[in-house]
N, C-alpha and C. Protein backbone atom coordinates (compact mmCIF):
# COMPACT_ATOMS: atom_id res chain seq x y z
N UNK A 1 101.85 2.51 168.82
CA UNK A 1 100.81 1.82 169.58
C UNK A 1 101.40 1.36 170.90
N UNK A 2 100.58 1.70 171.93
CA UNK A 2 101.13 1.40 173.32
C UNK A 2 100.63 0.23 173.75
N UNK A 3 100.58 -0.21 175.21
CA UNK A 3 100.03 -1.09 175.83
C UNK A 3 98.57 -1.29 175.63
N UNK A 4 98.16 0.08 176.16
CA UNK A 4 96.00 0.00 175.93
C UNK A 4 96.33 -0.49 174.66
N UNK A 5 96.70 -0.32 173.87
CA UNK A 5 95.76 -0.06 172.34
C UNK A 5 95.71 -1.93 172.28
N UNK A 6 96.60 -2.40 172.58
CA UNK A 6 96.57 -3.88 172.24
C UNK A 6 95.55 -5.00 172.94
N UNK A 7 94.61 -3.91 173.76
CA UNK A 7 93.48 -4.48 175.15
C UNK A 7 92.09 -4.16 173.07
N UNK A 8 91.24 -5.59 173.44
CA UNK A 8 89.93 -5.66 173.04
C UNK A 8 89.55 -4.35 173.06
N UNK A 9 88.66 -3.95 172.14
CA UNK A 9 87.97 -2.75 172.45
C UNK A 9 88.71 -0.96 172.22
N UNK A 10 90.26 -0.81 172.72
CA UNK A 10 90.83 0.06 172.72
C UNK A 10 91.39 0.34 171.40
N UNK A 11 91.22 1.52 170.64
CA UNK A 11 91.53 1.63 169.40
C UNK A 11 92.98 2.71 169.73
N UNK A 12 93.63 3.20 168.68
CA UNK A 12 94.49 4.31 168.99
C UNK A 12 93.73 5.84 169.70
N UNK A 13 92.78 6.32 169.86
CA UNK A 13 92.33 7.33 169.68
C UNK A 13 92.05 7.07 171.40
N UNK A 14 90.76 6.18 171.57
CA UNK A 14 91.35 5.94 172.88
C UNK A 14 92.56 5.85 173.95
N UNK A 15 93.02 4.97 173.55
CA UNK A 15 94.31 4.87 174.35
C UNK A 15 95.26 6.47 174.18
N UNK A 16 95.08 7.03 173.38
CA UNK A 16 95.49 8.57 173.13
C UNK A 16 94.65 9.22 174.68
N UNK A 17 93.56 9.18 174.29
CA UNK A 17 92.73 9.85 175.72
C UNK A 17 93.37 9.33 177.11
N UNK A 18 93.09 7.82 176.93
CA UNK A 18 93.69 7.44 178.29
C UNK A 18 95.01 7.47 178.84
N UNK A 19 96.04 8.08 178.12
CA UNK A 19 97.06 8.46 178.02
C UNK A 19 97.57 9.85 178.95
N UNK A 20 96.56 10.13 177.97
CA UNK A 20 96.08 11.98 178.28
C UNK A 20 95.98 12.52 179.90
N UNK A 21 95.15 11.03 180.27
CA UNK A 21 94.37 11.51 181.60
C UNK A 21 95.26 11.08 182.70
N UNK A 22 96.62 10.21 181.73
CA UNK A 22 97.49 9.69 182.79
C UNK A 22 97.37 8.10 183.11
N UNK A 23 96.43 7.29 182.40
CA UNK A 23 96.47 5.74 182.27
C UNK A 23 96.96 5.17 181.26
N UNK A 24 98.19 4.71 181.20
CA UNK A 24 99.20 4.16 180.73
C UNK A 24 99.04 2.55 180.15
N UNK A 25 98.73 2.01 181.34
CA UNK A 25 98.53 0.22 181.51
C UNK A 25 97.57 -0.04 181.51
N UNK A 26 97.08 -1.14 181.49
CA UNK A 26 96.13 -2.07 182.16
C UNK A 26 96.12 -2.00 183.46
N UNK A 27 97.05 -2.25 184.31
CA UNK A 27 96.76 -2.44 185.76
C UNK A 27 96.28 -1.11 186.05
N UNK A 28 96.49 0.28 185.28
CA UNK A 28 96.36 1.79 185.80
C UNK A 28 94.72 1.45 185.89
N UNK A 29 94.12 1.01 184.43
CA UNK A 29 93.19 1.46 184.23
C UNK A 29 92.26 0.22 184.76
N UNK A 30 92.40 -0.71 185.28
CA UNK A 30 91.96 -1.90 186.12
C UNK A 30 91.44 -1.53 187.16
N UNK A 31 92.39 -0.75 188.12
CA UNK A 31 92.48 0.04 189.01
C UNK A 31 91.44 1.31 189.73
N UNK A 32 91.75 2.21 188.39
CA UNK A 32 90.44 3.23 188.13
C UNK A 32 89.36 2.76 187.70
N UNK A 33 89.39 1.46 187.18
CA UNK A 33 87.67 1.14 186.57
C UNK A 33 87.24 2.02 185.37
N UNK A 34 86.16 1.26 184.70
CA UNK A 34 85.67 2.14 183.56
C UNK A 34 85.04 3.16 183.46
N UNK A 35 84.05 3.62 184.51
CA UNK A 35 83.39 4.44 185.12
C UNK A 35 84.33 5.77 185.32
N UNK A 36 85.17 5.74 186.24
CA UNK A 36 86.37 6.60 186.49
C UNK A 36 87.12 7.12 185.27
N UNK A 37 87.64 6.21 184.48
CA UNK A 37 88.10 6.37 183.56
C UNK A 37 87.33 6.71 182.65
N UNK A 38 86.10 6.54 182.00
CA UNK A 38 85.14 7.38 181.02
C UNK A 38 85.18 8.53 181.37
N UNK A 39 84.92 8.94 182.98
CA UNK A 39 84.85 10.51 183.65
C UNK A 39 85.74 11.45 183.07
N UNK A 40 87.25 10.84 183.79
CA UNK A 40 88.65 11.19 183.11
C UNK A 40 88.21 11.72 181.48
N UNK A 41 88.15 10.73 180.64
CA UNK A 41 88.37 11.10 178.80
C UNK A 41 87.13 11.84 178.85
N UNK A 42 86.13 11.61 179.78
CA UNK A 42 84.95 13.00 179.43
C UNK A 42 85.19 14.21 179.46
N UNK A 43 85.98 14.46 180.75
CA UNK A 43 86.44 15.99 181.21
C UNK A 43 87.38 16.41 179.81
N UNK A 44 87.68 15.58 179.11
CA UNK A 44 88.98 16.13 178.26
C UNK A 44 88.22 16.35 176.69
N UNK A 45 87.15 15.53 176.75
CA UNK A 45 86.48 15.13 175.25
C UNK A 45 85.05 14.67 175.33
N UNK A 46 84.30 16.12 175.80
CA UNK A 46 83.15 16.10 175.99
C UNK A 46 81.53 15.30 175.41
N UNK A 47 82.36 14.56 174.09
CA UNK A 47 81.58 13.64 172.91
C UNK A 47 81.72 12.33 173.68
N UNK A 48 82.50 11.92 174.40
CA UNK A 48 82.37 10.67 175.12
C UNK A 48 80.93 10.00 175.02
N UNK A 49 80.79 8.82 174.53
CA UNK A 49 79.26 8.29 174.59
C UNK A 49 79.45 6.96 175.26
N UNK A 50 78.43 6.57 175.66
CA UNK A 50 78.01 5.26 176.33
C UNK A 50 78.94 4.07 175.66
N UNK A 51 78.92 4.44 174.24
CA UNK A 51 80.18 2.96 173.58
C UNK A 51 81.14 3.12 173.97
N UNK A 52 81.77 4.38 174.30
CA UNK A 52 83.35 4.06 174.66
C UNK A 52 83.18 4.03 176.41
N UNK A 53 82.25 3.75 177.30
CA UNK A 53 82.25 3.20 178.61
C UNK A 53 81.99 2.28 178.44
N UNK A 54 81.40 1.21 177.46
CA UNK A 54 81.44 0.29 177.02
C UNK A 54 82.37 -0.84 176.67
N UNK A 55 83.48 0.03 175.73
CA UNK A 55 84.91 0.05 175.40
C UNK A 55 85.55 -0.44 176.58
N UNK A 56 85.59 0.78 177.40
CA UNK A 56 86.53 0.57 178.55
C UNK A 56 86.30 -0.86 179.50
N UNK A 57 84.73 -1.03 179.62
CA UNK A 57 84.71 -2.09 180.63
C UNK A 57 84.56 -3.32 179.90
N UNK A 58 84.63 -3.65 178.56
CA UNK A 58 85.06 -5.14 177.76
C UNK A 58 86.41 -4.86 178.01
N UNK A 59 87.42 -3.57 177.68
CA UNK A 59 88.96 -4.19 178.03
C UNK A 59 89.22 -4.56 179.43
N UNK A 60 88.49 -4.35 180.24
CA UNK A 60 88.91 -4.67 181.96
C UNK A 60 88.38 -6.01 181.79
N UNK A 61 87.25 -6.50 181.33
CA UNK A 61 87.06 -7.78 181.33
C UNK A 61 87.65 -8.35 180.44
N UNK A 62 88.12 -8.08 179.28
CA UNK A 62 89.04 -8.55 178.83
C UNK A 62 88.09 -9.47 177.69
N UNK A 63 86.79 -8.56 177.19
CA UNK A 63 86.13 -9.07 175.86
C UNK A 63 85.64 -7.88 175.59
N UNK A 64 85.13 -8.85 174.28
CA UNK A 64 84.45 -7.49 173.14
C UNK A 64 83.39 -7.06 173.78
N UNK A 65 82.97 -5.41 173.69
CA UNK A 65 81.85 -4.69 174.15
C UNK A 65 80.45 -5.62 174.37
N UNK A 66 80.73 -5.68 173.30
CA UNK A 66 78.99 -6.30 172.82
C UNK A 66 78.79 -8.07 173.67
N UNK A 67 79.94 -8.17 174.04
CA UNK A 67 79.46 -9.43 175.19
C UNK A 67 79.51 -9.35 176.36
N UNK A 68 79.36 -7.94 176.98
CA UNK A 68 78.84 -7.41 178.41
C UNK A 68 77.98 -7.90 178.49
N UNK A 69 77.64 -8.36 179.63
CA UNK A 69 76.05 -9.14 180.06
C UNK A 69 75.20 -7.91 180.14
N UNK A 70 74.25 -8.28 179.80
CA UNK A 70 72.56 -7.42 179.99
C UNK A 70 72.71 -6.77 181.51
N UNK A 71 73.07 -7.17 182.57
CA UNK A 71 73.17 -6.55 184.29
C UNK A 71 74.23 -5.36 183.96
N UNK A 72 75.45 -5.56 182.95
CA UNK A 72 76.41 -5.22 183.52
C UNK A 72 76.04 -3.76 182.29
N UNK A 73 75.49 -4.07 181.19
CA UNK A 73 75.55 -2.87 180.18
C UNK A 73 74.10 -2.16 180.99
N UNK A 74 73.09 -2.61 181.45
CA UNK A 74 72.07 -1.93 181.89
C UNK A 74 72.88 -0.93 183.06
N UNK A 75 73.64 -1.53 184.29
CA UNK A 75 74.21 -0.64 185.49
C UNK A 75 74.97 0.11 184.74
N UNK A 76 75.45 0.14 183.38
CA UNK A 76 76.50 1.11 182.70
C UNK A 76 75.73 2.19 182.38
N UNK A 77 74.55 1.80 181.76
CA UNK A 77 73.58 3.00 181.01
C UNK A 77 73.18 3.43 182.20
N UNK A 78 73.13 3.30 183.05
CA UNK A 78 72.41 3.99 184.10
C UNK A 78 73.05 5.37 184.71
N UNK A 79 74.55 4.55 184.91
CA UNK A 79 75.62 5.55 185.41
C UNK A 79 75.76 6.78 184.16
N UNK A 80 75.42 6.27 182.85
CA UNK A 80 76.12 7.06 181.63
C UNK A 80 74.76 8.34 181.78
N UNK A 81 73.55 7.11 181.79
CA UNK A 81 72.23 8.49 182.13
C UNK A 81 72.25 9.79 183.30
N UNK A 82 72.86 8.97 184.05
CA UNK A 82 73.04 10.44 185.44
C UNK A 82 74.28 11.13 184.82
N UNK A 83 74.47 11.38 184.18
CA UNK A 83 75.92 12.95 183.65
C UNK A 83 75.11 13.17 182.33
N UNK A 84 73.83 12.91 181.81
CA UNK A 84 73.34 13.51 180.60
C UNK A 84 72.90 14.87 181.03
């Protein structure tokens, strides 16, 4: 288990992807944002769904998924709807 895996939200399998794509840390993936970084583990693992952009942006904030505010999971689904 690396650094991600010990971030809210990041399980092993993730942090495997984000690994993959070359995000190592927290500050990497702070950096790239969740958006960017969903893109990244999409190109590699085409099953990517809306929970694990979800995933990604509770570990940048640094809480569990499910206490994204209503603004912040609605602008997520939005972005996740334009690549369906």
């Amino acid at each position: 288990m690396g650094e991600l895996a010990s971030l809210l939200n990041i399980g092993p399998v993730v942090e495997e992807q984000l690994n993959a794509v070359g995000i190592t840390t927290y500050e990497q993936l702070k950096k790239v944002g969740s958006r960017q970084a969903w893109l990244y583990i999409k190109a590699i693992d085409p099953s990517a769904c809306i929970h694990r952009l979800y995933a990604l942006e509770g570990a940048i904030q640094g809480i569990k998924k499910s206490q994204l505010s209503v603004d912040k999971k609605t602008e997520l689904k939005e972005f996740y709807n334009s690549f369906k």
